[in-house]
PDB file of N, CA and C in Angstrom:
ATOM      1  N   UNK A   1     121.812 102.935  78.735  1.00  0.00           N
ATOM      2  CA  UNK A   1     120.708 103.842  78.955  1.00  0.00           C
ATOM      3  C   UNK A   1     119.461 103.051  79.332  1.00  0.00           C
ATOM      4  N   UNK A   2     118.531 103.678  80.252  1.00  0.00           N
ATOM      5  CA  UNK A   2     117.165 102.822  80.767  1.00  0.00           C
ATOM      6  C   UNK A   2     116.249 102.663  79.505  1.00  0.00           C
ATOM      7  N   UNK A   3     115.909 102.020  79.052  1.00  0.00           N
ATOM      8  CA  UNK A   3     114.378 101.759  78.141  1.00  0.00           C
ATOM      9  C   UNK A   3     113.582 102.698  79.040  1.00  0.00           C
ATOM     10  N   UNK A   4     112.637 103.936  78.205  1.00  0.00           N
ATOM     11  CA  UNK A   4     111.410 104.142  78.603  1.00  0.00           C
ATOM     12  C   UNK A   4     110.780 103.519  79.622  1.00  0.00           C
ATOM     13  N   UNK A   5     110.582 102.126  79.086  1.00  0.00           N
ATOM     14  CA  UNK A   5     109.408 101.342  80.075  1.00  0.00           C
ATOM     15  C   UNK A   5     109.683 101.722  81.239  1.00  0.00           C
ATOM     16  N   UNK A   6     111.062 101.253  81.702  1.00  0.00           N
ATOM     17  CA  UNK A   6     111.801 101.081  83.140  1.00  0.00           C
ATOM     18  C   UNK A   6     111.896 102.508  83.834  1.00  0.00           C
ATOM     19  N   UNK A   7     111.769 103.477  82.942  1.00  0.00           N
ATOM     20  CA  UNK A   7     111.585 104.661  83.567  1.00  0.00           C
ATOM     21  C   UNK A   7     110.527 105.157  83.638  1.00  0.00           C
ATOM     22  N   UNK A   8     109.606 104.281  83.341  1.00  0.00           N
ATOM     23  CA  UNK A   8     107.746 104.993  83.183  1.00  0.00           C
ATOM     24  C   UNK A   8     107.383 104.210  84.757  1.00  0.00           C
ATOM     25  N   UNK A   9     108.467 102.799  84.590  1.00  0.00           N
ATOM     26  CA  UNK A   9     107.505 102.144  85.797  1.00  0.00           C
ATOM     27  C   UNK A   9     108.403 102.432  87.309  1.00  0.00           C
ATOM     28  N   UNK A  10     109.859 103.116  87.057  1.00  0.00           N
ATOM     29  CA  UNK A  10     110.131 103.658  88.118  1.00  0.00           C
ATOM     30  C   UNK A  10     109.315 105.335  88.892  1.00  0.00           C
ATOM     31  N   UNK A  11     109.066 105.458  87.553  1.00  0.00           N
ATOM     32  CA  UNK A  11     108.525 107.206  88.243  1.00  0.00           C
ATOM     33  C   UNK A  11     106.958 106.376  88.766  1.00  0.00           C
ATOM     34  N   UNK A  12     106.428 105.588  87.965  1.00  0.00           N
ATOM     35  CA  UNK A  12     105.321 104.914  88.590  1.00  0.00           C
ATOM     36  C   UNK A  12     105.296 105.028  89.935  1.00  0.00           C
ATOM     37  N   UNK A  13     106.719 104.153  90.433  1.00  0.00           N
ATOM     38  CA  UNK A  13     106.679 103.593  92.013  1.00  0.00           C
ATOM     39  C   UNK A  13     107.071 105.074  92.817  1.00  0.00           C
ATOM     40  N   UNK A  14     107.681 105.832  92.698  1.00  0.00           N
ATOM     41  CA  UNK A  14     108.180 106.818  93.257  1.00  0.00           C
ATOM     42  C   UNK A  14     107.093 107.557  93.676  1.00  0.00           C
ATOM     43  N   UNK A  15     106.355 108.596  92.416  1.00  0.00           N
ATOM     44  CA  UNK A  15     104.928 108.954  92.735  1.00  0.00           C
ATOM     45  C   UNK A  15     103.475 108.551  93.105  1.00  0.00           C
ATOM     46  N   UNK A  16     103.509 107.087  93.868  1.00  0.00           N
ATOM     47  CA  UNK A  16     102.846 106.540  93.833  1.00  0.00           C
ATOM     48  C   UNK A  16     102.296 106.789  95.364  1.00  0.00           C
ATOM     49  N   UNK A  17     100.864 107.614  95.555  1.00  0.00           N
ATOM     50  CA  UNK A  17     100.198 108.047  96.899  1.00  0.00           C
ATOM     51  C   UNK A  17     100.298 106.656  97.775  1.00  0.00           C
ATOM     52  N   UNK A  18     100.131 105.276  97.156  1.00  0.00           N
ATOM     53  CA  UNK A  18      99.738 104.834  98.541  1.00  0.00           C
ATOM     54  C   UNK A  18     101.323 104.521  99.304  1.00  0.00           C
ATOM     55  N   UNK A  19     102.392 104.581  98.644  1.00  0.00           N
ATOM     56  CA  UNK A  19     103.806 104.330  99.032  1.00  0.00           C
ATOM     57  C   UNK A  19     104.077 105.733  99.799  1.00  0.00           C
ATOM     58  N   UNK A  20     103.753 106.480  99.651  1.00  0.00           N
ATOM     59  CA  UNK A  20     104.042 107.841 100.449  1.00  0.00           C
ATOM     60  C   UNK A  20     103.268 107.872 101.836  1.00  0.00           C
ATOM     61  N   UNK A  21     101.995 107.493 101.774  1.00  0.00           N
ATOM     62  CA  UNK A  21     100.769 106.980 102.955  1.00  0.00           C
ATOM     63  C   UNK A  21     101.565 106.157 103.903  1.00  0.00           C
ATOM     64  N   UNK A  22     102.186 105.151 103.227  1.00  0.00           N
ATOM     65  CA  UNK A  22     102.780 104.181 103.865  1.00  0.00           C
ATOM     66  C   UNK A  22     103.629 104.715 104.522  1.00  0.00           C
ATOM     67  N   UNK A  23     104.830 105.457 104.111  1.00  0.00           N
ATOM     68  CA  UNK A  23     106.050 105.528 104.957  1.00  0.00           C
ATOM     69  C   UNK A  23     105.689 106.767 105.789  1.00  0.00           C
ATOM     70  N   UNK A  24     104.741 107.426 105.886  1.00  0.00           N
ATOM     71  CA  UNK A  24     104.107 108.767 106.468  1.00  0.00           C
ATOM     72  C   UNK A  24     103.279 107.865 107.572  1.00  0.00           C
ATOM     73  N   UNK A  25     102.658 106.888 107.182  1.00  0.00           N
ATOM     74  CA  UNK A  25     102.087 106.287 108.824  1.00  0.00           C
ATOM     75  C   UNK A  25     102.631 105.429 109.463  1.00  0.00           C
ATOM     76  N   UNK A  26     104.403 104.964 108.710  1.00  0.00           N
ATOM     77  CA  UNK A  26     105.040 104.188 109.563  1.00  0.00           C
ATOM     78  C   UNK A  26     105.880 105.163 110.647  1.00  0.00           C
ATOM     79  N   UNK A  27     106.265 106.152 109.534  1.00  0.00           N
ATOM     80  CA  UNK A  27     107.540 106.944 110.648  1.00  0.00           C
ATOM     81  C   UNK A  27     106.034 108.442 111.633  1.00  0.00           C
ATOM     82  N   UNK A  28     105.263 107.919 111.559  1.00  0.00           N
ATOM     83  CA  UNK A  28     104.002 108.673 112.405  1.00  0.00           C
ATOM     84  C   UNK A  28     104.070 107.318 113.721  1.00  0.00           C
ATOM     85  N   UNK A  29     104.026 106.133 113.420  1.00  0.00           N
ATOM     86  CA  UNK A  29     103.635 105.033 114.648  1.00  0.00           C
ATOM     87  C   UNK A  29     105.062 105.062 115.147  1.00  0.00           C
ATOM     88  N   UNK A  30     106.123 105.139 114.187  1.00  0.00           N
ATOM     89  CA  UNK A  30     107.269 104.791 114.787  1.00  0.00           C
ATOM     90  C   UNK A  30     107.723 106.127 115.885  1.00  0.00           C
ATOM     91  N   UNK A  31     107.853 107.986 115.501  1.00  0.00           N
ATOM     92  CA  UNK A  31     107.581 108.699 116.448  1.00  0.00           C
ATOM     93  C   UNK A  31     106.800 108.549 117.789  1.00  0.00           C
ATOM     94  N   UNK A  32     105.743 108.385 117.390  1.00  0.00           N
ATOM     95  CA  UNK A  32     104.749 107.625 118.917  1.00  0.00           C
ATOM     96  C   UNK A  32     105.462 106.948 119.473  1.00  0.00           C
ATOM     97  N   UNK A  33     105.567 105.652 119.188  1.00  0.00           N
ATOM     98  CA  UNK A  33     106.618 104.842 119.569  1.00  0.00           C
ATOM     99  C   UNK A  33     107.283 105.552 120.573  1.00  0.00           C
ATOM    100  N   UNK A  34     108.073 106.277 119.538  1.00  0.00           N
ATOM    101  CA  UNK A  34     109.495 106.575 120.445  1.00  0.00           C
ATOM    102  C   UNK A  34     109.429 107.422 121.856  1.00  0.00           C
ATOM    103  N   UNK A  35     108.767 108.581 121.185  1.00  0.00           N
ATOM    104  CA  UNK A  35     108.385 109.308 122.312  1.00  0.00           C
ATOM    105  C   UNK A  35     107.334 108.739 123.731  1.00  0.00           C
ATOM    106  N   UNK A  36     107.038 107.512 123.295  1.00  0.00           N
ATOM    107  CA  UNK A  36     106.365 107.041 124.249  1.00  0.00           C
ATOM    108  C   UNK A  36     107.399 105.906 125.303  1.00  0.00           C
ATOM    109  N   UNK A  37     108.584 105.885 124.447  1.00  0.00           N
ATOM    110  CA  UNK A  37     109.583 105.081 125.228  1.00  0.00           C
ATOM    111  C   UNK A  37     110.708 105.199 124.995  1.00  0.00           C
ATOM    112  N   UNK A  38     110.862 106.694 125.168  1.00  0.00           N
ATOM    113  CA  UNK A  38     111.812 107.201 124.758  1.00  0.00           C
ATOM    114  C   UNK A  38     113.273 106.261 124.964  1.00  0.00           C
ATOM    115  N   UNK A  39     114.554 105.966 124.103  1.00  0.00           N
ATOM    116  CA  UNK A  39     115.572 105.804 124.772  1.00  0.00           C
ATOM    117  C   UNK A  39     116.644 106.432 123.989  1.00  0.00           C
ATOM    118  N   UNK A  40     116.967 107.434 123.911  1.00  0.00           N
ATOM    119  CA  UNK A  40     117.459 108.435 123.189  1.00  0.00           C
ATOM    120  C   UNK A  40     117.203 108.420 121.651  1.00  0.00           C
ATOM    121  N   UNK A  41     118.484 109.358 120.856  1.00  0.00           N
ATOM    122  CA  UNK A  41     118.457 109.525 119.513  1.00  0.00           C
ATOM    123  C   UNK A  41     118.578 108.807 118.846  1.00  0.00           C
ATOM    124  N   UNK A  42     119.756 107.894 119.401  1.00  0.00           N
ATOM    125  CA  UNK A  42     120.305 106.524 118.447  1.00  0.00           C
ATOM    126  C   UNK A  42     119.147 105.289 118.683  1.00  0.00           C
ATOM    127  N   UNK A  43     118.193 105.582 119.248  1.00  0.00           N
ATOM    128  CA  UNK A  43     116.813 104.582 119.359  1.00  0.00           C
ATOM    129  C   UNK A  43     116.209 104.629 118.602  1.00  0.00           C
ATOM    130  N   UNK A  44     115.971 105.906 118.590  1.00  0.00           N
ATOM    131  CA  UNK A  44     114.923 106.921 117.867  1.00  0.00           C
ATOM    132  C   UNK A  44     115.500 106.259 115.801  1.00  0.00           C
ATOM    133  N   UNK A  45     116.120 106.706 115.505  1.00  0.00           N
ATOM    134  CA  UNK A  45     117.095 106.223 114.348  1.00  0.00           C
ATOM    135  C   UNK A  45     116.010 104.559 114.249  1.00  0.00           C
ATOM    136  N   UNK A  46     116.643 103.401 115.152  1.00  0.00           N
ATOM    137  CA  UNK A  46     116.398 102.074 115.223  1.00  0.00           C
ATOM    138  C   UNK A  46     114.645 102.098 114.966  1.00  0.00           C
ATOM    139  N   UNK A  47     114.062 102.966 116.167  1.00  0.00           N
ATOM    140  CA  UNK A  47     112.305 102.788 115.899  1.00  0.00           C
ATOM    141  C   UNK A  47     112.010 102.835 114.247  1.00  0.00           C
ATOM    142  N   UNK A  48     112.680 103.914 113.607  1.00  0.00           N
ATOM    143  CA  UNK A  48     112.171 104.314 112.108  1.00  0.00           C
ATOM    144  C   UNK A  48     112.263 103.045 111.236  1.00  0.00           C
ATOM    145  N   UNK A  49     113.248 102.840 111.525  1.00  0.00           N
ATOM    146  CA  UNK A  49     113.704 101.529 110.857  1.00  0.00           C
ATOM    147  C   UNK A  49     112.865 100.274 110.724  1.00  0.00           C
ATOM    148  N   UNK A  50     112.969 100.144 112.161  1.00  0.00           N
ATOM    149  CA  UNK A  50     111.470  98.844 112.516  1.00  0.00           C
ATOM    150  C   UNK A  50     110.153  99.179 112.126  1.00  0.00           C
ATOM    151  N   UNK A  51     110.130 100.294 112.103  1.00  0.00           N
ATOM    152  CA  UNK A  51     108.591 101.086 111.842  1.00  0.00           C
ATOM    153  C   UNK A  51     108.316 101.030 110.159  1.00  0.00           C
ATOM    154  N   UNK A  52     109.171 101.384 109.753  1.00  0.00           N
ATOM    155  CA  UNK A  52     109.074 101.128 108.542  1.00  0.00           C
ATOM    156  C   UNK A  52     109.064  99.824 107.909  1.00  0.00           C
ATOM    157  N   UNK A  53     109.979  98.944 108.157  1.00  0.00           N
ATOM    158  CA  UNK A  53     110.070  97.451 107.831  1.00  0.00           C
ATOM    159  C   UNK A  53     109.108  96.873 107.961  1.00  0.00           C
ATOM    160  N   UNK A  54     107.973  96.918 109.466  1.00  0.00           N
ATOM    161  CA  UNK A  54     107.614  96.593 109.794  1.00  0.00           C
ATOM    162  C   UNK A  54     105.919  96.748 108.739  1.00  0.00           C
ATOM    163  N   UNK A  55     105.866  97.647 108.959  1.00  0.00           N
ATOM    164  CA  UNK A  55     104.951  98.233 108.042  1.00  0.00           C
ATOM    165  C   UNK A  55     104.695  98.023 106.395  1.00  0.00           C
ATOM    166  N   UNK A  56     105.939  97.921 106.286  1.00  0.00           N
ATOM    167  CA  UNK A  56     106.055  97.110 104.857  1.00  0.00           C
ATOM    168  C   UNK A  56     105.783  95.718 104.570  1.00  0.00           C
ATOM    169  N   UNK A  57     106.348  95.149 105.776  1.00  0.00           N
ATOM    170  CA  UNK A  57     106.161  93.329 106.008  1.00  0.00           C
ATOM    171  C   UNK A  57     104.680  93.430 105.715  1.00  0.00           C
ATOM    172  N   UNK A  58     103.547  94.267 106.868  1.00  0.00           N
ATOM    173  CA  UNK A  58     102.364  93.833 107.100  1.00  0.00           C
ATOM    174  C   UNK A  58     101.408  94.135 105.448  1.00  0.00           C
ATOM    175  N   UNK A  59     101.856  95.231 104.791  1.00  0.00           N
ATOM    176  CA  UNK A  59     101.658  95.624 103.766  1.00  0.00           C
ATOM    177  C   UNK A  59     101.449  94.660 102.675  1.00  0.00           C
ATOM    178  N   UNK A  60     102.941  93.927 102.936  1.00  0.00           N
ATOM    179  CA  UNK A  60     103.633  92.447 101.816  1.00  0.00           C
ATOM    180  C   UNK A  60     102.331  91.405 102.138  1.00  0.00           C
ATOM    181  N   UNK A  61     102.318  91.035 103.775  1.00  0.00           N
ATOM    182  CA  UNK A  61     101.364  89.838 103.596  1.00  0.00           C
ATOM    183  C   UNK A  61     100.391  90.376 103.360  1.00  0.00           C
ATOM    184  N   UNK A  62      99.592  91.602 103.677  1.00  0.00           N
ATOM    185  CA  UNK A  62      98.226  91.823 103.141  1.00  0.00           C
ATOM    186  C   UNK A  62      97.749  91.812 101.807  1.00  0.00           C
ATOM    187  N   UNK A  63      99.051  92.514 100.868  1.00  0.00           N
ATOM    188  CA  UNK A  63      98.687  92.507  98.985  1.00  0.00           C
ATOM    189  C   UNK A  63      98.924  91.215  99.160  1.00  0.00           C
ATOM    190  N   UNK A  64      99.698  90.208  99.206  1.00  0.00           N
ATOM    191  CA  UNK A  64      99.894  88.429  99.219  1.00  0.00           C
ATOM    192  C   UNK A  64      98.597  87.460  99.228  1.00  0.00           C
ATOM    193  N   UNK A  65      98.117  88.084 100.571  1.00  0.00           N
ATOM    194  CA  UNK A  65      97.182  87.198 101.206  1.00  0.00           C
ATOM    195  C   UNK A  65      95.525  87.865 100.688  1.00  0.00           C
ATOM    196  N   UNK A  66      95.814  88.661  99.529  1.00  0.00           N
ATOM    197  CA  UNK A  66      94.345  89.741  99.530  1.00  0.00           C
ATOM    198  C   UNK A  66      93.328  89.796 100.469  1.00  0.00           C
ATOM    199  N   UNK A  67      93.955  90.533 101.313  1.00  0.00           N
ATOM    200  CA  UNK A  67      93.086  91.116 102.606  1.00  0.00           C
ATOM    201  C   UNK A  67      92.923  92.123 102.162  1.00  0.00           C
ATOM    202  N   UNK A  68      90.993  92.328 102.182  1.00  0.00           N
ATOM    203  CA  UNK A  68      90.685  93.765 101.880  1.00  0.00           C
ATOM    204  C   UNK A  68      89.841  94.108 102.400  1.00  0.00           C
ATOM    205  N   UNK A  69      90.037  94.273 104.060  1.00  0.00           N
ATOM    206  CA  UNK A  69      89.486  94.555 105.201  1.00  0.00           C
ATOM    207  C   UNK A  69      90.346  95.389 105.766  1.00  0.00           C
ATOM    208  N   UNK A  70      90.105  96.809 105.831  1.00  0.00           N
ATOM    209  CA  UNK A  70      91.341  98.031 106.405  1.00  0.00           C
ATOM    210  C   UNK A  70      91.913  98.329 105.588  1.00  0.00           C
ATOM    211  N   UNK A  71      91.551  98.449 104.361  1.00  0.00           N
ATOM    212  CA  UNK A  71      92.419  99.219 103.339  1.00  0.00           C
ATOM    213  C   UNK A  71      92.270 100.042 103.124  1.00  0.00           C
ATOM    214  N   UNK A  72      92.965 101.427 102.469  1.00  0.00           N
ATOM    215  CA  UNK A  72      92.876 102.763 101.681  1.00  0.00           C
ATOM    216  C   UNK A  72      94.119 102.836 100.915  1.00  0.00           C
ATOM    217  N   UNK A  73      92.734 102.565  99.474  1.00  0.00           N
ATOM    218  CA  UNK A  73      93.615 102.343  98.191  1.00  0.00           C
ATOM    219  C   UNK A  73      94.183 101.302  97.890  1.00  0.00           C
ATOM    220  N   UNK A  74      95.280 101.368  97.872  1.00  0.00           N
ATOM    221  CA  UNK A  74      96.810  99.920  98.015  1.00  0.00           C
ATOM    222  C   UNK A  74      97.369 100.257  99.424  1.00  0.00           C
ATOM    223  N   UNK A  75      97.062 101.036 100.201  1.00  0.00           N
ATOM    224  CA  UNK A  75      97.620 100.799 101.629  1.00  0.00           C
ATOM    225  C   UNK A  75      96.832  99.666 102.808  1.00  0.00           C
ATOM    226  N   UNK A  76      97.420  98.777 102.799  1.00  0.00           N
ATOM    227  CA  UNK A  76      96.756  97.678 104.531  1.00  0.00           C
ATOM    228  C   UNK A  76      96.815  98.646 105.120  1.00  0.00           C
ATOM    229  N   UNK A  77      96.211  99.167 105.703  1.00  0.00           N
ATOM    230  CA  UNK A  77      96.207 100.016 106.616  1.00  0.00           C
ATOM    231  C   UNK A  77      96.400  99.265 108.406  1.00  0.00           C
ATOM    232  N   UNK A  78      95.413  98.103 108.132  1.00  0.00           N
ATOM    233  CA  UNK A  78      95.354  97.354 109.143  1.00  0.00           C
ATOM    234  C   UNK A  78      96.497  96.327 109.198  1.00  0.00           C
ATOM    235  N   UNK A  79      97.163  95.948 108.634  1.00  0.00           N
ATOM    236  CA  UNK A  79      98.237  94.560 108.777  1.00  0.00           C
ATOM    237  C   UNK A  79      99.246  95.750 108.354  1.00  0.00           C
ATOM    238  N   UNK A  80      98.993  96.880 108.237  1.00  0.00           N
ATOM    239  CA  UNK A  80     100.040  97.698 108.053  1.00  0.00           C
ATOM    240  C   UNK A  80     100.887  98.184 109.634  1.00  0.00           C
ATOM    241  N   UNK A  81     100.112  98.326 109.983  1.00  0.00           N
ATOM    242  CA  UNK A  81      99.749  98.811 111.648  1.00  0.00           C
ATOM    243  C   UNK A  81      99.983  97.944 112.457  1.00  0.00           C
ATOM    244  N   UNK A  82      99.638  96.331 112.359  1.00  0.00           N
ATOM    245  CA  UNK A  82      99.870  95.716 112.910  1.00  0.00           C
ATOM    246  C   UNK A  82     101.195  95.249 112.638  1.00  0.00           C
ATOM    247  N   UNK A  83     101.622  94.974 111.521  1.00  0.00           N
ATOM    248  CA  UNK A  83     103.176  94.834 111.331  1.00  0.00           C
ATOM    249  C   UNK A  83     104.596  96.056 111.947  1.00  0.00           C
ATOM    250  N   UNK A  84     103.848  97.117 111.786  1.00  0.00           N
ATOM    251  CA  UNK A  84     104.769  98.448 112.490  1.00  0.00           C
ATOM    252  C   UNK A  84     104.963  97.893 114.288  1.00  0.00           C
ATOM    253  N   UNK A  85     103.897  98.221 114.364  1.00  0.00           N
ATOM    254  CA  UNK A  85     103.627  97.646 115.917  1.00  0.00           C
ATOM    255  C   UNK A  85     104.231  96.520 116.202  1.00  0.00           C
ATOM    256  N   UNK A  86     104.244  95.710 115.559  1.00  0.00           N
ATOM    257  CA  UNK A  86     104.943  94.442 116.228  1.00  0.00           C
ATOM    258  C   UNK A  86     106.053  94.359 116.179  1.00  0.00           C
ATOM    259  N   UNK A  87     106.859  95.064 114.980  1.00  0.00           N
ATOM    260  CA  UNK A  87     108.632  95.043 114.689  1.00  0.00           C
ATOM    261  C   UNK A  87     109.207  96.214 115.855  1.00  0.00           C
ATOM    262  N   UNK A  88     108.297  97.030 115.701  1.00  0.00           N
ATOM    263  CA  UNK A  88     109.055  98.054 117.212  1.00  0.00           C
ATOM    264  C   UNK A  88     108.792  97.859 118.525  1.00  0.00           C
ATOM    265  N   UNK A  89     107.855  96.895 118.717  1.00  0.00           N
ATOM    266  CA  UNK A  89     108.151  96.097 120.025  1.00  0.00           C
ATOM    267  C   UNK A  89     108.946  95.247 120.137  1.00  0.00           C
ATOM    268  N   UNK A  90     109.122  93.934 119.081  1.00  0.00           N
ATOM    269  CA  UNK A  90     110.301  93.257 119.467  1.00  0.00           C
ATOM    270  C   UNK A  90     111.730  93.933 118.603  1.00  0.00           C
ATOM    271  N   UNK A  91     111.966  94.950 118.161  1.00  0.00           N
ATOM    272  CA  UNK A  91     112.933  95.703 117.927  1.00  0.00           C
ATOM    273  C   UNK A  91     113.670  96.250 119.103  1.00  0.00           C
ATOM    274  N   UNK A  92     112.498  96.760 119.847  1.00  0.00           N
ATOM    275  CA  UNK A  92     112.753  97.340 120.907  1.00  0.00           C
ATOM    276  C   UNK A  92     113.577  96.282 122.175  1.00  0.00           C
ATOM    277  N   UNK A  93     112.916  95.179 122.743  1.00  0.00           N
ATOM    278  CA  UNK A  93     113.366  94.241 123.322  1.00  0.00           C
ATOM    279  C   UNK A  93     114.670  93.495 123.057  1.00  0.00           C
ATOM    280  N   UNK A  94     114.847  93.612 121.877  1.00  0.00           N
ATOM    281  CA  UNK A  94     115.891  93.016 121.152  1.00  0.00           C
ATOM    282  C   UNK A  94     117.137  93.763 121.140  1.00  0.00           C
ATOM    283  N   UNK A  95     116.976  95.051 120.653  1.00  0.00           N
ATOM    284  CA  UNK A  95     117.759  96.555 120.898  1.00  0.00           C
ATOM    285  C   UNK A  95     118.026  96.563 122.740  1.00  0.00           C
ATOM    286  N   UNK A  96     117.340  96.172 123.823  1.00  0.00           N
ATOM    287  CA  UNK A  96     117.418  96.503 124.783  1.00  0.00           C
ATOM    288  C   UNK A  96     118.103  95.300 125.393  1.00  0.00           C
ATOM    289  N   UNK A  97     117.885  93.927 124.917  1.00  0.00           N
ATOM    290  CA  UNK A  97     118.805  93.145 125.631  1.00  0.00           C
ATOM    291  C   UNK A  97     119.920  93.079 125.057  1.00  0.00           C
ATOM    292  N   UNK A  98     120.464  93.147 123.742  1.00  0.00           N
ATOM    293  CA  UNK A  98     121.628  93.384 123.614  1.00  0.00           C
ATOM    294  C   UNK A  98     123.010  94.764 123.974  1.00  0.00           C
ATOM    295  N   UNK A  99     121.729  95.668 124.538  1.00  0.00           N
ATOM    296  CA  UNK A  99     122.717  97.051 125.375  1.00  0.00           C
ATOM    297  C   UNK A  99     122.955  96.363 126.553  1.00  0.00           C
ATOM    298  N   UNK A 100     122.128  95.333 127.229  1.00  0.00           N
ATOM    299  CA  UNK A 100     122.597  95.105 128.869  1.00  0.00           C
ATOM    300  C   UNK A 100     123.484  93.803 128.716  1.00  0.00           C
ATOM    301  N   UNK A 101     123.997  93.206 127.523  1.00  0.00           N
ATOM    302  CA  UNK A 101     124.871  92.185 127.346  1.00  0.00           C
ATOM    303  C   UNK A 101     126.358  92.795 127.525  1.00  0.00           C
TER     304      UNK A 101
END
């Protein structure tokens, strides 16, 4: 059975606004994304993915590196953005040269 604690500090992470912010403005950049380059459904799937990861990475080095320039709350907003952005561009490139192999 879980100890309390472990279940005080899982519902912690679950209900936690800035983790919801987060994956709400990754799979928001990652849609853009897609629809802006489009390459079907099974892309679409791959963008979320990168979008999210990506977003999390920039997230990781920003709490790491305490950058607290572009934040709201516990969200980087800014290295958040910039990490989304950068994994679904070279996601994308990466996803695209291995279809023409």
């Amino acid at each position: 059975m879980i100890p309390n604690e472990w279940f005080d500090l899982a519902l912690d992470v679950v209900l936690s606004p800035g983790l919801w912010l987060s994956v709400l403005l990754a799979l928001i950049y990652s849609l853009l994304f897609s629809a802006w380059r489009w390459g079907g459904w099974r892309q679409l799937g791959r963008d979320m993915l990168a979008g999210l990861l990506g977003f999390a990475a920039g997230q990781l080095i920003g709490t790491l590196a305490g950058f607290d320039w572009g934040r709201i709350g516990q969200v980087q907003l800014l290295l958040g953005t910039a990490g989304a952005v950068a994994l679904l561009a070279v996601g994308r490139s990466i996803w695209r040269t291995g279809a023409r192999a």
